[in-house]
C-alpha atoms as a PDB file:
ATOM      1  CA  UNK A   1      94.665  -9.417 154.195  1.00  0.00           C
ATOM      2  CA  UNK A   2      92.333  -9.001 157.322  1.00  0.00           C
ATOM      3  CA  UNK A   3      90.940 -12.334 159.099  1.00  0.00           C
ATOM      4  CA  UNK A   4      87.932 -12.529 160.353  1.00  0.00           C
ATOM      5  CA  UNK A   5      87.879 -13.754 164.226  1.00  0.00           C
ATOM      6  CA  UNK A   6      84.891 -16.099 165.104  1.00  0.00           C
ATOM      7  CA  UNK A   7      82.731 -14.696 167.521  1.00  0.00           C
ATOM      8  CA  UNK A   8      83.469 -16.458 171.031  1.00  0.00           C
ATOM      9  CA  UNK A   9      80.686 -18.945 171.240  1.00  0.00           C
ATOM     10  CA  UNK A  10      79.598 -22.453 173.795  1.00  0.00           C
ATOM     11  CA  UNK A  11      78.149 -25.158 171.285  1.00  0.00           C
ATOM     12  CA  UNK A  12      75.600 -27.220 173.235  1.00  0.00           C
ATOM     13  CA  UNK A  13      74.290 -30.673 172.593  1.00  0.00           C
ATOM     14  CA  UNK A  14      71.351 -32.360 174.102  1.00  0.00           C
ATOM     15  CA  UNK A  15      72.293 -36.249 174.540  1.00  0.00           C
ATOM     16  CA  UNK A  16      70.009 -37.133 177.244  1.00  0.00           C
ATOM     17  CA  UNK A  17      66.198 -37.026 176.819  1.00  0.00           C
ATOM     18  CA  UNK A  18      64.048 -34.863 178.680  1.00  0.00           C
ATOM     19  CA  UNK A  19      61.616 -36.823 179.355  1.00  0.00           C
ATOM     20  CA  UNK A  20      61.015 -36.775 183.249  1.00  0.00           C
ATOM     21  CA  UNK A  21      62.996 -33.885 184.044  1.00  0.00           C
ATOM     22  CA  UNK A  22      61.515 -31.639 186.056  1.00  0.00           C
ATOM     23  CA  UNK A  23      59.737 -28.667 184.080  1.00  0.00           C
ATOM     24  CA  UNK A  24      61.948 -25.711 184.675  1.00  0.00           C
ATOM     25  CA  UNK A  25      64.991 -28.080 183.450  1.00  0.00           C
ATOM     26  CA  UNK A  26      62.825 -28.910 180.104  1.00  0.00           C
ATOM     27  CA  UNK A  27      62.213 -25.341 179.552  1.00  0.00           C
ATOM     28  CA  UNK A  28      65.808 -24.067 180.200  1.00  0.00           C
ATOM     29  CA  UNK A  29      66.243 -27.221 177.444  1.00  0.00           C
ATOM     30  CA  UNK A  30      64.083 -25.575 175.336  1.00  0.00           C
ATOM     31  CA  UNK A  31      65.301 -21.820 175.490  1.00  0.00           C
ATOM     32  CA  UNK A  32      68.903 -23.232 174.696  1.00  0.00           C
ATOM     33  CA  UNK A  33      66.991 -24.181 171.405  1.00  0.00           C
ATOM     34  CA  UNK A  34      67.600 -27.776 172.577  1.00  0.00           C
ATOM     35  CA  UNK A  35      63.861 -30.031 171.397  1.00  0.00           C
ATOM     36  CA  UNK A  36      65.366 -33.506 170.730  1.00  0.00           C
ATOM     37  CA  UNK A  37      67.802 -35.418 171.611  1.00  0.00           C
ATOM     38  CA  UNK A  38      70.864 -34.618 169.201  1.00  0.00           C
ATOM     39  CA  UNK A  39      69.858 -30.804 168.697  1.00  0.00           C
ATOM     40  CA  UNK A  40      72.927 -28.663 168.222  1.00  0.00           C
ATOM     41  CA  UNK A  41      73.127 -25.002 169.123  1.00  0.00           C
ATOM     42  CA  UNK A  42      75.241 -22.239 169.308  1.00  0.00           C
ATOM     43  CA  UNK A  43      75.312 -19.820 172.102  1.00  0.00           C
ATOM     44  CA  UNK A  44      77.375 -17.115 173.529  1.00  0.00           C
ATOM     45  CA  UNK A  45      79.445 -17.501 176.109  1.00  0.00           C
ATOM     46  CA  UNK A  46      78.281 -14.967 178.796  1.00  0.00           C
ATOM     47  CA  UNK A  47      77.224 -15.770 182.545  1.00  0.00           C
ATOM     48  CA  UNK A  48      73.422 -16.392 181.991  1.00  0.00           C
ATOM     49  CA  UNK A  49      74.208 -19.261 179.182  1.00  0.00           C
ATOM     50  CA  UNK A  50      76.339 -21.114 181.758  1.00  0.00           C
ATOM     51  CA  UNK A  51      73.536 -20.829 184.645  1.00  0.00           C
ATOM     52  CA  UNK A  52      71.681 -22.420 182.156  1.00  0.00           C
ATOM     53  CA  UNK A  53      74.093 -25.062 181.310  1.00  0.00           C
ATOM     54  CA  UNK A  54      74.771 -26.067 184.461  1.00  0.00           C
ATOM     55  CA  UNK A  55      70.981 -26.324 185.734  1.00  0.00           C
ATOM     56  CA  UNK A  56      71.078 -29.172 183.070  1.00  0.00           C
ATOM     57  CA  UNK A  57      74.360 -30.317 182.937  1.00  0.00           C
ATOM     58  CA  UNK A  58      73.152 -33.878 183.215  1.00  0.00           C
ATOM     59  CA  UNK A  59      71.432 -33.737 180.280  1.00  0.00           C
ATOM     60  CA  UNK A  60      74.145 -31.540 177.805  1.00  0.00           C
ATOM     61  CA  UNK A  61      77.319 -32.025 176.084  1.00  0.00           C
ATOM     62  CA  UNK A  62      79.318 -28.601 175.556  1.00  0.00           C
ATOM     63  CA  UNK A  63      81.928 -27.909 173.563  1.00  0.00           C
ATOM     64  CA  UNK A  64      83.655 -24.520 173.879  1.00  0.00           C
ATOM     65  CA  UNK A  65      84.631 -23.040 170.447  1.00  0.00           C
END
């Protein structure tokens, strides 16, 4: 029987507000797919999703899957 392997992923969580952050850190929030505080998303784990984790690393909680 074959098992499936789960794609290599970064799950990010927004537990800070946004609310005065600077603009490019609430739209790097926001193209994570990150609105409100206690939005969950899924990304890939590449070198352009941690650029953008670490611009707002204040604000984000990331668990690596």
């Amino acid at each position: 029987m074959a098992t499936k392997k789960k794609a290599a992923g970064l799950t990010v969580k927004l537990v800070k507000s946004t609310i005065g952050s600077k603009k490019d850190q609430i739209a790097t929030a926001h193209a994570l797919g990150l609105r409100k505080v206690g939005d969950v998303s899924v990304q890939p784990d590449n070198a352009q999703t941690k650029g953008k984790i670490n611009k707002i690393s204040h604000l984000v909680k990331v668990i690596e899957d």
